[in-house]
N, C-alpha and C. Protein backbone atom coordinates (compact mmCIF):
# COMPACT_ATOMS: atom_id res chain seq x y z
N UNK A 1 15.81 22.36 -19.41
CA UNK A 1 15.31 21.30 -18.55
C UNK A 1 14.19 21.86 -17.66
N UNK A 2 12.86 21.26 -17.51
CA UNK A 2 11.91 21.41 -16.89
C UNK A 2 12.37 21.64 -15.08
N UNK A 3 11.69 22.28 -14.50
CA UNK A 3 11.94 22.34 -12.90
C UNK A 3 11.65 21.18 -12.16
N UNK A 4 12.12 21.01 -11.29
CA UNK A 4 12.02 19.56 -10.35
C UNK A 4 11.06 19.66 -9.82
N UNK A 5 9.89 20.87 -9.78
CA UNK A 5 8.70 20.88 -8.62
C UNK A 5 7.20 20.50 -9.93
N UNK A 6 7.95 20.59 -11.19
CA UNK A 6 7.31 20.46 -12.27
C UNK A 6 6.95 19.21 -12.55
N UNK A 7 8.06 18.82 -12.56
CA UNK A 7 8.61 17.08 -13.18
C UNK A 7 7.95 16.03 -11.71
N UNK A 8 8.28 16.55 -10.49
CA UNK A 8 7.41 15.83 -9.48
C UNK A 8 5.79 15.95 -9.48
N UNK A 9 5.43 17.10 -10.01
CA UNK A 9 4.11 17.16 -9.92
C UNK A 9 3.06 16.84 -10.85
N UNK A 10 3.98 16.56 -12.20
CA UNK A 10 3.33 15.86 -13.90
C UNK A 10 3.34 14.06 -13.33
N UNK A 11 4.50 13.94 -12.62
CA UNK A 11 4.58 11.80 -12.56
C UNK A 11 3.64 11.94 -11.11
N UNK A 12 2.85 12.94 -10.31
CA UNK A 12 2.61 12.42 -9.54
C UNK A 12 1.11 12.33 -9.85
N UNK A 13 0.77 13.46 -10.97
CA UNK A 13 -0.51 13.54 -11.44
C UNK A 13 -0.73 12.08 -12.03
N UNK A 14 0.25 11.41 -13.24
CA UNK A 14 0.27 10.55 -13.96
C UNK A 14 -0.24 9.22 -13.12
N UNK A 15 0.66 9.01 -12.16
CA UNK A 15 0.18 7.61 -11.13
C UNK A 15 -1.33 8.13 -10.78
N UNK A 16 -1.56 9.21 -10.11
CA UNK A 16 -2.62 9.06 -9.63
C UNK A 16 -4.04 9.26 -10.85
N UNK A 17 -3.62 9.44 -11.86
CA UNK A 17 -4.52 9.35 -13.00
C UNK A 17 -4.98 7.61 -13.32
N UNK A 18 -3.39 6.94 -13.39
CA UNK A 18 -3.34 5.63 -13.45
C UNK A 18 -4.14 5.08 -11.94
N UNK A 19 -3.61 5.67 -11.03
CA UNK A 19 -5.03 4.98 -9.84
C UNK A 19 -6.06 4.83 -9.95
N UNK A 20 -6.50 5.93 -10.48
CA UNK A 20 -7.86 6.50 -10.67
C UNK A 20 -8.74 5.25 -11.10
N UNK A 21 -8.09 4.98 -12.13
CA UNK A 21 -9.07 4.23 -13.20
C UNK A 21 -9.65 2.98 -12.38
N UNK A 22 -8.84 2.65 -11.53
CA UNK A 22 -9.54 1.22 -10.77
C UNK A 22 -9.85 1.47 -9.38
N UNK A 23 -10.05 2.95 -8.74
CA UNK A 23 -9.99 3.31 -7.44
C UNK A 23 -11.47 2.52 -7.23
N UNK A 24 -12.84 2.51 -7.94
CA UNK A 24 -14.23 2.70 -8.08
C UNK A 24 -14.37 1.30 -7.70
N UNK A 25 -13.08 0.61 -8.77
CA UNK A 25 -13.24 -1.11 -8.42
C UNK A 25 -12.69 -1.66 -6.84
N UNK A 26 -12.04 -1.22 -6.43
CA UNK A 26 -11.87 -1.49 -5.02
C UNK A 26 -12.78 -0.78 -3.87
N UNK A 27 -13.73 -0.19 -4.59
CA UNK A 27 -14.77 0.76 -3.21
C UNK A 27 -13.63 1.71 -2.69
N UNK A 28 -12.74 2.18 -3.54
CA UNK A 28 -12.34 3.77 -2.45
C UNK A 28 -12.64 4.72 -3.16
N UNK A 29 -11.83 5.72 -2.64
CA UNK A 29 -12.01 7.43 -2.40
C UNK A 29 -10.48 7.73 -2.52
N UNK A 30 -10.12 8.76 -3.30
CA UNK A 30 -8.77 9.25 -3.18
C UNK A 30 -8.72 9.58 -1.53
N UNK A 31 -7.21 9.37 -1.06
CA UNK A 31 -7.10 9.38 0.14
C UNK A 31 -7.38 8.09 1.32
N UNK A 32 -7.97 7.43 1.00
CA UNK A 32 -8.50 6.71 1.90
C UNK A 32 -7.37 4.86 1.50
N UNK A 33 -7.34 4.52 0.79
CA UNK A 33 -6.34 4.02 0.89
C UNK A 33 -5.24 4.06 2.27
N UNK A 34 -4.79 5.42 1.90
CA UNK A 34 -3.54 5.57 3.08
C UNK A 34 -3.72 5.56 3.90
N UNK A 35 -5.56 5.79 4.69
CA UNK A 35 -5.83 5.85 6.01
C UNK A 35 -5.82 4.19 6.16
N UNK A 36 -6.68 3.15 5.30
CA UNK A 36 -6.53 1.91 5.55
C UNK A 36 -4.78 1.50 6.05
N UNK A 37 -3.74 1.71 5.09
CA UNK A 37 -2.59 1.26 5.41
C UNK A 37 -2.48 1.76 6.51
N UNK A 38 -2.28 2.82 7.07
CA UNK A 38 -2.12 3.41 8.30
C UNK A 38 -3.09 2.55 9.06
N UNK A 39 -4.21 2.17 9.47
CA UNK A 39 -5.33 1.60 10.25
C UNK A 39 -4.05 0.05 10.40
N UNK A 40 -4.05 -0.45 9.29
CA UNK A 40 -3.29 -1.42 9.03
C UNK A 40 -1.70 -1.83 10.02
N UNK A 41 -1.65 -0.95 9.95
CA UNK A 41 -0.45 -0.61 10.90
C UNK A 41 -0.18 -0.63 12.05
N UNK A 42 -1.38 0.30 12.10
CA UNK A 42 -1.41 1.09 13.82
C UNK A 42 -2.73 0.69 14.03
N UNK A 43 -2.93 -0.89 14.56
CA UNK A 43 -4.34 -1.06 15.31
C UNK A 43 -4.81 0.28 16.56
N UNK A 44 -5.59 -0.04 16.91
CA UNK A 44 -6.38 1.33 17.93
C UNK A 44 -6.12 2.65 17.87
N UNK A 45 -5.92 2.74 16.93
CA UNK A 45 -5.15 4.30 16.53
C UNK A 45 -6.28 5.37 16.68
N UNK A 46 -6.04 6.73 17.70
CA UNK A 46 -6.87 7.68 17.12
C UNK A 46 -7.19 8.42 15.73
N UNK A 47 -8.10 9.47 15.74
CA UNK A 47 -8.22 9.94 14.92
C UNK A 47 -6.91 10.92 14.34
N UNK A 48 -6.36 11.64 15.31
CA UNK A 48 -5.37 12.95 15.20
C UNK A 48 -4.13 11.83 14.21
N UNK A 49 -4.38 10.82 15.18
CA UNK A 49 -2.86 9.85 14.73
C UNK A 49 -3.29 9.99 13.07
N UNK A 50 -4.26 9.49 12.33
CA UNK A 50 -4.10 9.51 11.19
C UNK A 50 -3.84 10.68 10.47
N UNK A 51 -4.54 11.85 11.34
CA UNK A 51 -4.38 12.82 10.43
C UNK A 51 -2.89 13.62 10.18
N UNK A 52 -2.06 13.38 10.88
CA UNK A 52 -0.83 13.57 11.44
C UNK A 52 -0.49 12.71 10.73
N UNK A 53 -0.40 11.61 10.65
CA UNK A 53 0.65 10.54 9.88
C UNK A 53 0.45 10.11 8.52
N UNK A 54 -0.83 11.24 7.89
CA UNK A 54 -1.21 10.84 6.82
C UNK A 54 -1.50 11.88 5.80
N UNK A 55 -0.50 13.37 6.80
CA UNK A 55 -0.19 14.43 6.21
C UNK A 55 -1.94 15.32 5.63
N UNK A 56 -3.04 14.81 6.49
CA UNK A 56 -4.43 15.84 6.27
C UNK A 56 -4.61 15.89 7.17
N UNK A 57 -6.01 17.19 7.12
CA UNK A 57 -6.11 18.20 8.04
C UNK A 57 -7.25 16.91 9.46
N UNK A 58 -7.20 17.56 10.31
CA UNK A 58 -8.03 16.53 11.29
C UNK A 58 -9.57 16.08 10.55
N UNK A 59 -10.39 17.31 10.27
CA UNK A 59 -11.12 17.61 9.28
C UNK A 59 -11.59 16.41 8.10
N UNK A 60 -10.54 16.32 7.42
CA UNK A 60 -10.68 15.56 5.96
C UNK A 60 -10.75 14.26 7.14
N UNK A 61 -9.88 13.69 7.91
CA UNK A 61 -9.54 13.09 8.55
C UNK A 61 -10.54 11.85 9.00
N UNK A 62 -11.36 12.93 9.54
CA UNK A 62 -12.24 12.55 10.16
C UNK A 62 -13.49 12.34 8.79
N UNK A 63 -13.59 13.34 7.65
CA UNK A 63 -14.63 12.61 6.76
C UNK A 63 -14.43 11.40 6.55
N UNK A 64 -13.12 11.06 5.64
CA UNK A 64 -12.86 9.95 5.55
C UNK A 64 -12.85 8.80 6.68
N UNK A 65 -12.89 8.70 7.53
CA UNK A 65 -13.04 7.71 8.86
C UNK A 65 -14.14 7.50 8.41
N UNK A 66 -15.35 8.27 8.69
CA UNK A 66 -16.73 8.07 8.69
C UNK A 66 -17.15 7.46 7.22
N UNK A 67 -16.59 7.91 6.12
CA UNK A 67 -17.19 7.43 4.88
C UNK A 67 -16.46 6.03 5.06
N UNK A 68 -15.38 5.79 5.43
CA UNK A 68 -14.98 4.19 5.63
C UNK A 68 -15.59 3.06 6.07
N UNK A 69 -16.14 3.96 7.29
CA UNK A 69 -16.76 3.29 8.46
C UNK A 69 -18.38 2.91 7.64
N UNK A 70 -18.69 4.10 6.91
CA UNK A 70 -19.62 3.81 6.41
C UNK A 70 -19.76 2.57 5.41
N UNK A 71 -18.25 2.08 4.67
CA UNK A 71 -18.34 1.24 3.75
C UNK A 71 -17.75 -0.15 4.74
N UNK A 72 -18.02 -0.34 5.60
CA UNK A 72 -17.67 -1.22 6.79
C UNK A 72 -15.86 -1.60 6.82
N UNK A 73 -15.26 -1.00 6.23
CA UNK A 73 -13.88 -0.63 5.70
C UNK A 73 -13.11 -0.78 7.39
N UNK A 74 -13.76 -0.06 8.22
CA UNK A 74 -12.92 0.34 9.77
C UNK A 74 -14.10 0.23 10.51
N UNK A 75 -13.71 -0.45 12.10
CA UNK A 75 -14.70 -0.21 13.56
C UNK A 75 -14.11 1.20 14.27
N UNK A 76 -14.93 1.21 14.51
CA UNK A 76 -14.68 2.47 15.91
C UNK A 76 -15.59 2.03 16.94
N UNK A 77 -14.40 1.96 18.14
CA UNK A 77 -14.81 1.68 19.24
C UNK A 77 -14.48 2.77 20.16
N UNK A 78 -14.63 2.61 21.86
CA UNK A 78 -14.10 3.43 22.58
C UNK A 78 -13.25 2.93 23.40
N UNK A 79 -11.99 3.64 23.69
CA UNK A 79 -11.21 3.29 24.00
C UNK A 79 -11.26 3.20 25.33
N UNK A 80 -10.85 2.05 26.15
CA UNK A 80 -11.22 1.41 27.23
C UNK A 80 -10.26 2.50 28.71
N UNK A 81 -9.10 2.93 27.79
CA UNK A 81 -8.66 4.42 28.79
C UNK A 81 -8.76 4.97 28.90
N UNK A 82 -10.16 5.92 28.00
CA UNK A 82 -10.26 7.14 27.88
C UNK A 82 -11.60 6.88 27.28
N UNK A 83 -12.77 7.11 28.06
CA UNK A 83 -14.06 6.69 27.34
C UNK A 83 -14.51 7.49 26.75
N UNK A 84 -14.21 8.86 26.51
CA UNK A 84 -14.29 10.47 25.78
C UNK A 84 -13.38 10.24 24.25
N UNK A 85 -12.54 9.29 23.65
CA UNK A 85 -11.94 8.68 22.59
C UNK A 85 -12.28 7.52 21.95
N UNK A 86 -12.07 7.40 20.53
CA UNK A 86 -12.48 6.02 20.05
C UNK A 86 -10.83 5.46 19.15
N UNK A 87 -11.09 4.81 19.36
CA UNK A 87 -9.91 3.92 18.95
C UNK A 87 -10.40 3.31 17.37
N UNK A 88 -9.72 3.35 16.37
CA UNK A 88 -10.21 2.90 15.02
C UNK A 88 -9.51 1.92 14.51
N UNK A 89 -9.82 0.62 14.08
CA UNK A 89 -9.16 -0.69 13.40
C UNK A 89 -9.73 -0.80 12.31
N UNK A 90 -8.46 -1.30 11.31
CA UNK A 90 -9.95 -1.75 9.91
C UNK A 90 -10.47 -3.17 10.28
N UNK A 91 -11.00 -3.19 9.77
CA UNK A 91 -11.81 -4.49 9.44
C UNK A 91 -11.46 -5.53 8.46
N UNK A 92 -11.75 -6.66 8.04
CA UNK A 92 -11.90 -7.75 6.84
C UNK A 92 -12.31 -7.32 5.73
N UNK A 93 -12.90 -6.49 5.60
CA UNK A 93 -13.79 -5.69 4.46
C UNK A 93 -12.51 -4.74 3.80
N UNK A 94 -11.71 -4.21 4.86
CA UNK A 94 -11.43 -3.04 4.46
C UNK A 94 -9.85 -4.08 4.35
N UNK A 95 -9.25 -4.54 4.80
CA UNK A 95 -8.17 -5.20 4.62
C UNK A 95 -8.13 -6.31 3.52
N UNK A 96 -9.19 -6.47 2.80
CA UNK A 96 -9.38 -7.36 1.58
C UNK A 96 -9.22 -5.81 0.47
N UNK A 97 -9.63 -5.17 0.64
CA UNK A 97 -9.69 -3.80 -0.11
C UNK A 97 -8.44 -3.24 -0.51
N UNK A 98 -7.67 -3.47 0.73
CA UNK A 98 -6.33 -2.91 0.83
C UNK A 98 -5.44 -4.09 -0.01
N UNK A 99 -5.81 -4.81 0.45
CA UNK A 99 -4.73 -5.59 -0.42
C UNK A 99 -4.80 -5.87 -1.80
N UNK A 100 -5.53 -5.94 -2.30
CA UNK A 100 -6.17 -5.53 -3.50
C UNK A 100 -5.81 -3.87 -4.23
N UNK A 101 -5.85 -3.34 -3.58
CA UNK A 101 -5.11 -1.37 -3.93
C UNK A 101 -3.84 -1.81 -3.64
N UNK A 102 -3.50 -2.85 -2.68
CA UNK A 102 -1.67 -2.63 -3.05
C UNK A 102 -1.12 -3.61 -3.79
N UNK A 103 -1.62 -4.55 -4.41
CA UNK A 103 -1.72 -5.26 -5.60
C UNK A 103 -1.43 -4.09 -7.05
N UNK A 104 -2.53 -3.35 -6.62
CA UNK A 104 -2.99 -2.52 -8.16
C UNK A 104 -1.40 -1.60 -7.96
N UNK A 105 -1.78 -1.04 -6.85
CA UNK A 105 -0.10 -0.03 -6.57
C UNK A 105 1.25 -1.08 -7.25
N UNK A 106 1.55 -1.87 -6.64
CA UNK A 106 2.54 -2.47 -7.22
C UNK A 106 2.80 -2.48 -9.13
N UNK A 107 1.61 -3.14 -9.50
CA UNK A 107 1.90 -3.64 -10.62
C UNK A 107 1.69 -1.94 -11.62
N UNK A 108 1.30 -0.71 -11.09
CA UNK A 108 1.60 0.61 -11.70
C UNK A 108 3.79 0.63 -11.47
N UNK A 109 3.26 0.61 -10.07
CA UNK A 109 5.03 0.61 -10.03
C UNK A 109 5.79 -0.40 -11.09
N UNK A 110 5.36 -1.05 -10.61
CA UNK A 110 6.19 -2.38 -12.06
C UNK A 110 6.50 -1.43 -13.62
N UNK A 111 5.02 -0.74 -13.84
CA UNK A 111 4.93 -0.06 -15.15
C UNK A 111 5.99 1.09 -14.59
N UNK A 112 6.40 2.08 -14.19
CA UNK A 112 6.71 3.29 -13.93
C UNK A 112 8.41 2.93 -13.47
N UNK A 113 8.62 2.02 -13.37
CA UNK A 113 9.71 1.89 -13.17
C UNK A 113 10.42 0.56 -14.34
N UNK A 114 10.06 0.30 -14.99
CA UNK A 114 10.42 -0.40 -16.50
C UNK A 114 11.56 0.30 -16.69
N UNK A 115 12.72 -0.89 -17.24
CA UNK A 115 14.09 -0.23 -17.89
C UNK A 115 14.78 0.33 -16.07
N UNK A 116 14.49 0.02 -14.93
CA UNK A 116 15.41 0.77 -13.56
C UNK A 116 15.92 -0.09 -13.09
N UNK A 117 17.36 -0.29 -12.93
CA UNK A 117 17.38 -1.57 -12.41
C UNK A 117 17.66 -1.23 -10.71
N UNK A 118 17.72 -2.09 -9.81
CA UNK A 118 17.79 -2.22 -8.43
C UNK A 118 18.19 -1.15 -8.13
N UNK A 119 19.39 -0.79 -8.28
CA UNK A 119 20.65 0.56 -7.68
C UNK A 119 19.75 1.51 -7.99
N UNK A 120 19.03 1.97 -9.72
CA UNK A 120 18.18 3.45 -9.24
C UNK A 120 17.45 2.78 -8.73
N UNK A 121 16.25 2.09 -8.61
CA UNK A 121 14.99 2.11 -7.63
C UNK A 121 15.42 2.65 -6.38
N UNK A 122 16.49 1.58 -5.45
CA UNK A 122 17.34 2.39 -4.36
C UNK A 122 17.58 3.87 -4.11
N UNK A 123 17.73 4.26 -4.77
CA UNK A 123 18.50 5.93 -5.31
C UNK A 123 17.26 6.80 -4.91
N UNK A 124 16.13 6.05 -6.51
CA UNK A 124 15.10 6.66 -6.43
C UNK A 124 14.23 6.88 -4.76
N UNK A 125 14.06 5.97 -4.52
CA UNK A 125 13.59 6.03 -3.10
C UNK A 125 14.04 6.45 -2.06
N UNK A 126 15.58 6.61 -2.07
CA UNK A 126 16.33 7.54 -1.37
C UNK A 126 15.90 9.38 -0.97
N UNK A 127 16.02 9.15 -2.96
CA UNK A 127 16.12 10.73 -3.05
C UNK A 127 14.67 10.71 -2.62
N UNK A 128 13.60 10.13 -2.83
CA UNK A 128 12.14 11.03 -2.54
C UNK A 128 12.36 10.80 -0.88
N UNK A 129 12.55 10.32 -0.38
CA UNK A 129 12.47 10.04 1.27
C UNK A 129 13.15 11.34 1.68
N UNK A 130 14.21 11.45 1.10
CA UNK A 130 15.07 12.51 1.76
C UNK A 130 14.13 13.89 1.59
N UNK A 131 13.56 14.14 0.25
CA UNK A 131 12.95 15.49 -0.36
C UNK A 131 11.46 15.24 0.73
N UNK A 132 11.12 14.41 1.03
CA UNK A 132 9.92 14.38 1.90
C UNK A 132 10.56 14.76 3.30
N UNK A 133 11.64 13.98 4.05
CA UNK A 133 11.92 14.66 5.54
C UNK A 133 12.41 15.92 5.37
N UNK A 134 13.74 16.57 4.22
CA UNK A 134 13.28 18.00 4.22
C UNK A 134 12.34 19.10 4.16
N UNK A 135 11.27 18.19 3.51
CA UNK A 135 9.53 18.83 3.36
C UNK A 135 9.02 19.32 4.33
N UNK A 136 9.06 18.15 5.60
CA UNK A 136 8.31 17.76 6.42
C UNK A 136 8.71 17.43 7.92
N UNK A 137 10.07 17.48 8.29
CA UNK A 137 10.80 16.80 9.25
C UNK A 137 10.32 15.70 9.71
N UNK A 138 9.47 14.85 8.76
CA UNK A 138 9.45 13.56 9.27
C UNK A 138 9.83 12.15 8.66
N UNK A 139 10.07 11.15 8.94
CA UNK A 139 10.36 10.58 8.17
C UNK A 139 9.41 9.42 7.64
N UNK A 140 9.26 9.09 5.90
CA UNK A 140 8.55 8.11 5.65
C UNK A 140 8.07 6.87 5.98
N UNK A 141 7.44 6.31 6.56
CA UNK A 141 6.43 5.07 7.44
C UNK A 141 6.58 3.90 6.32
């Protein structure tokens, strides 16, 4: 039997191969997705917040903000408590985008989970939640 760090890292290549193919049609960028959901989430959110809650470095963080911002995806404003900070929301642009990538996300899941009925999906999502807060001490959003 193959190793479990094996077998997680072949289905995780696989989805994101399957992303791939329509990432171009929604205007993203690997990565950037998750900053939208996160934006999505957490209106006025700093920068650190994403990079922190979205498991990259401040760095990448911050490219991606800017290439977003560039695709009118997110505003950045300044934050009215701290005029040295900007506060980041997506936008209409970028929340038509998103929903559309979690459209596409779903109906991969639909494929990848064929033949599971309720109890594993449950299970399944269990066990990765759990293998992520032992990862990470945090827990999945």
């Amino acid at each position: 039997m193959e190793p479990l760090n094996y077998m997680l890292f072949k289905t995780h290549h696989a989805i994101r191969h399957k992303n791939k193919e329509q990432m171009e049609a929604f205007h993203l960028s690997p990565g950037q997705p998750k900053v939208l959901r996160y934006l999505n989430n957490h209106p006025n959110c700093k920068l650190k917040d994403i990079a922190l809650n979205c498991d990259i470095e401040n760095a990448t963080a911050s490219k991606m903000v800017n290439a977003l911002e560039e695709k009118k995806m997110l505003k950045r404003s300044i934050d009215p408590c701290n005029k040295r900070a900007y506060q980041l929301n997506i936008t209409e642009l970028g929340l038509q985008s998103l929903e559309k990538w979690n459209k596409h996300c779903l109906e991969i899941e639909e494929i990848a989970l064929d033949g599971f009925d309720d109890g594993e999906k449950d299970k399944l999502r269990d066990y990765l939640s759990r293998i992520y807060t032992n990862l990470t001490g945090k827990e999945i959003d």
